[in-house]
C-alpha atoms as a PDB file:
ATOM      1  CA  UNK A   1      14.574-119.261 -24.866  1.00  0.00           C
ATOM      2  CA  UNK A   2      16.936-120.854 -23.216  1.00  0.00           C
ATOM      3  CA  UNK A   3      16.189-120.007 -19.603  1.00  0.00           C
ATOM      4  CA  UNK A   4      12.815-122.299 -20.226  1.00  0.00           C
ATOM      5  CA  UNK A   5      15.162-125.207 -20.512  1.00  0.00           C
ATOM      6  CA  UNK A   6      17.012-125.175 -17.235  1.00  0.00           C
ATOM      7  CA  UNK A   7      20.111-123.262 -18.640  1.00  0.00           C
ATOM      8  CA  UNK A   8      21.658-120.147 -19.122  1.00  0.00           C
ATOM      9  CA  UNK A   9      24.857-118.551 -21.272  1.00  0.00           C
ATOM     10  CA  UNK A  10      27.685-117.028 -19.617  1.00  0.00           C
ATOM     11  CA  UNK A  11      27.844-113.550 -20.754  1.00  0.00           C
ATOM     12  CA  UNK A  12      30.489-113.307 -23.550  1.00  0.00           C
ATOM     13  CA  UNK A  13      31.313-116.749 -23.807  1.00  0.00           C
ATOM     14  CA  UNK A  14      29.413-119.473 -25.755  1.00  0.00           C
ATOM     15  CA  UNK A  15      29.236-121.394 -22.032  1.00  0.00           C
ATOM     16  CA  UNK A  16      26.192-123.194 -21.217  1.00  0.00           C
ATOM     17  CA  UNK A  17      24.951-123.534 -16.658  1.00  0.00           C
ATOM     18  CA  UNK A  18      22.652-126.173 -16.636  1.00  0.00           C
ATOM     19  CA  UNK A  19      21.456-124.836 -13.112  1.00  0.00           C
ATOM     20  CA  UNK A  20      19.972-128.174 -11.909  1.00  0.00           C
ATOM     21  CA  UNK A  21      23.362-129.526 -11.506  1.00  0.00           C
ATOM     22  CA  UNK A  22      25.078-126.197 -11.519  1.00  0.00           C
ATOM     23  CA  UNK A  23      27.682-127.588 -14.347  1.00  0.00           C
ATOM     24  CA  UNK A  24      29.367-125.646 -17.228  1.00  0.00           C
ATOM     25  CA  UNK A  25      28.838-127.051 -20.920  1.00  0.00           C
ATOM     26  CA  UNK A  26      30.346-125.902 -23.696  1.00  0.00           C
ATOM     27  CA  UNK A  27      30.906-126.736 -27.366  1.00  0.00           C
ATOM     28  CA  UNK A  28      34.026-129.232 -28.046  1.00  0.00           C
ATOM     29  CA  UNK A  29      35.158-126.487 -30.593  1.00  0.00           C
ATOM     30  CA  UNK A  30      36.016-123.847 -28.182  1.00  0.00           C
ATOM     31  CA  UNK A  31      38.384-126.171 -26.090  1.00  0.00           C
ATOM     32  CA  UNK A  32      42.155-125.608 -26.014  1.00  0.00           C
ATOM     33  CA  UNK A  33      44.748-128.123 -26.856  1.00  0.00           C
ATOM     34  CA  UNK A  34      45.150-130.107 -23.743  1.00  0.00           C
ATOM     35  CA  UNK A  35      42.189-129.727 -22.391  1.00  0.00           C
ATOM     36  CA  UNK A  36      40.410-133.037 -20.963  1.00  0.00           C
ATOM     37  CA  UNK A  37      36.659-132.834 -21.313  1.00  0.00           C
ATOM     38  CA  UNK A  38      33.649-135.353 -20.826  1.00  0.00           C
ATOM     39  CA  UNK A  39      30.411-135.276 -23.574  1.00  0.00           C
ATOM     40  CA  UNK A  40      27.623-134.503 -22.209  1.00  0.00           C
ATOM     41  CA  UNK A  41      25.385-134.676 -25.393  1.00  0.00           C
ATOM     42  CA  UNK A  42      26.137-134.570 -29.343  1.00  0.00           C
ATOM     43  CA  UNK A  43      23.245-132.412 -31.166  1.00  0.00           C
ATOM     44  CA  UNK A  44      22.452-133.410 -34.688  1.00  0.00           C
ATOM     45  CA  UNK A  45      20.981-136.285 -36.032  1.00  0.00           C
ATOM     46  CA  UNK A  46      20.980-139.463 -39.046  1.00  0.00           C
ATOM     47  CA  UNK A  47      24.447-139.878 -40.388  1.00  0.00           C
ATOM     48  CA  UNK A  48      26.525-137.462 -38.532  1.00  0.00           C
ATOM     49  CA  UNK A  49      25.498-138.903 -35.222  1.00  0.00           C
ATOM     50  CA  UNK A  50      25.787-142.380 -36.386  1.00  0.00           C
ATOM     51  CA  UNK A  51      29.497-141.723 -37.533  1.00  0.00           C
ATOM     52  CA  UNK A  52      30.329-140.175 -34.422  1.00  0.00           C
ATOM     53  CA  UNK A  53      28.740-142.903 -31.777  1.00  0.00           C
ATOM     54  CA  UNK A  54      30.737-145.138 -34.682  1.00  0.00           C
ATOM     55  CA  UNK A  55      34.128-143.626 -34.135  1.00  0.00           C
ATOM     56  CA  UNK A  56      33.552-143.981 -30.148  1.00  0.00           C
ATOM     57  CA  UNK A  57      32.475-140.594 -29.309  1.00  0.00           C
ATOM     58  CA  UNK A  58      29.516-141.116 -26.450  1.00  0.00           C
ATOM     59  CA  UNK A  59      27.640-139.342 -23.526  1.00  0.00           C
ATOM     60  CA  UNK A  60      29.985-139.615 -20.693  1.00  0.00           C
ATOM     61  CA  UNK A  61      33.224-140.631 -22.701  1.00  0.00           C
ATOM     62  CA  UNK A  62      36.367-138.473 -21.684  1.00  0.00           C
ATOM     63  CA  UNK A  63      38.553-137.321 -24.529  1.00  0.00           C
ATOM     64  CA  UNK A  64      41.413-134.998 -24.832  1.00  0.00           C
ATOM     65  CA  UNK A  65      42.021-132.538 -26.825  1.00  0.00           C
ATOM     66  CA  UNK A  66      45.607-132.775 -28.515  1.00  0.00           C
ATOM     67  CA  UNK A  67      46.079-129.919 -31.379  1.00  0.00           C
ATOM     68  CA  UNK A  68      44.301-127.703 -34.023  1.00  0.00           C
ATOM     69  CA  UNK A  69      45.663-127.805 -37.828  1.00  0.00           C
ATOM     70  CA  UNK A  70      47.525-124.428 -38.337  1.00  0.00           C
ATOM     71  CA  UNK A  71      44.434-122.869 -39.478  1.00  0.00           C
ATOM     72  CA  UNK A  72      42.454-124.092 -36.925  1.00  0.00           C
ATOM     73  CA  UNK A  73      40.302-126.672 -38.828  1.00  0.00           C
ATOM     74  CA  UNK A  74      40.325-129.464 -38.245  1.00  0.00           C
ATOM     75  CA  UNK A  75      40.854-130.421 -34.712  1.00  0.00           C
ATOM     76  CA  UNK A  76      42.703-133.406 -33.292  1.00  0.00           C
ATOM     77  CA  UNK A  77      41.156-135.619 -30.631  1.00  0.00           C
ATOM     78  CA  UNK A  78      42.170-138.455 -28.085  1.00  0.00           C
ATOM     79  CA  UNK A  79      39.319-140.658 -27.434  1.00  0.00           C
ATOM     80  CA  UNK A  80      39.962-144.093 -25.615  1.00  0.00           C
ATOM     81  CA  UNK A  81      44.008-143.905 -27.338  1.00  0.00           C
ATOM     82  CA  UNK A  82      42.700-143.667 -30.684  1.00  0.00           C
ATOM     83  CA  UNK A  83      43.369-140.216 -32.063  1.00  0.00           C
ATOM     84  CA  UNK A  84      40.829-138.900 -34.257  1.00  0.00           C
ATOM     85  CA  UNK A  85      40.248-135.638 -36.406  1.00  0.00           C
ATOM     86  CA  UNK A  86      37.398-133.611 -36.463  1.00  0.00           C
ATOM     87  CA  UNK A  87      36.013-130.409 -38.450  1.00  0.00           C
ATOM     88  CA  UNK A  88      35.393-127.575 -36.188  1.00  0.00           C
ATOM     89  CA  UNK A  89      31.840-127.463 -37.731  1.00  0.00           C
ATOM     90  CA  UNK A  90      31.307-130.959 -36.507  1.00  0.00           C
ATOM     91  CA  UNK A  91      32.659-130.162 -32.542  1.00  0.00           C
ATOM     92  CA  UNK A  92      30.547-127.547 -32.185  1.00  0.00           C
ATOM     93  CA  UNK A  93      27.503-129.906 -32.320  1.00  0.00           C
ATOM     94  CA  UNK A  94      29.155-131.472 -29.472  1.00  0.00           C
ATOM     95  CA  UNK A  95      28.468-130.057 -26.160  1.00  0.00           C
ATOM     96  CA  UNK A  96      31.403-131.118 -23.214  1.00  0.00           C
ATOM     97  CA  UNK A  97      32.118-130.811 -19.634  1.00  0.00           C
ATOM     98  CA  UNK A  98      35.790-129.212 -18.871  1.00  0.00           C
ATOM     99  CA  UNK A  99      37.672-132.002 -16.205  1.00  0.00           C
ATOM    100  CA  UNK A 100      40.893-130.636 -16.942  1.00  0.00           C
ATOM    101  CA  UNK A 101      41.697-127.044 -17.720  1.00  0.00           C
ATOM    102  CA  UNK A 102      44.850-127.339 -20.148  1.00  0.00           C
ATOM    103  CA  UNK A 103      46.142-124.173 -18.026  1.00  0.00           C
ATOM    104  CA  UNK A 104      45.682-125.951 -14.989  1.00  0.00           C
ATOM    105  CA  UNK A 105      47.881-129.013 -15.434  1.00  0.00           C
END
């Protein structure tokens, strides 16, 4: 499954090891406010894709996460100083590198 593709998931956590290049991936949804994070590929296809390469969001594009709605849907992001909102359904089609832990800072 998905060992034949080069990665595998961190037990417990919906992490992704691309072993090649021994880097962690996970979805945009499970970040935490304040965490900086760089795409590294958006899943899905036709419209949804288009609107997001539309509103800036690209492989290799940094973006922060700044804050969750109380119910934690949807989720605020900082992409090139433009702030823009996402569902949760939508960020978890969007797979990220972590650059900046928000408990690291």
């Amino acid at each position: 499954m998905l060992r034949d593709e080069g990665l595998s998931i961190s037990e417990g956590y919906d992490i992704f090891q691309d072993k090649e290049k021994n880097l962690m991936h996970t979805p945009l949804s499970l970040c935490h406010e304040g965490d900086r994070v760089m795409i590294h590929r958006i899943l899905g296809n036709g419209g949804f894709r288009k609107r997001l390469i539309e509103l800036g969001l690209r492989k290799g594009k940094e973006l922060t996460v700044v804050r969750y709605a109380p119910l934690r849907d949807p989720m605020e992001i900082c992409i090139d100083g433009c702030h823009v909102s996402l569902r949760v359904e939508e960020a978890e089609k969007i797979d990220v590198e972590m650059i900046q832990n928000s408990s690291n800072e």
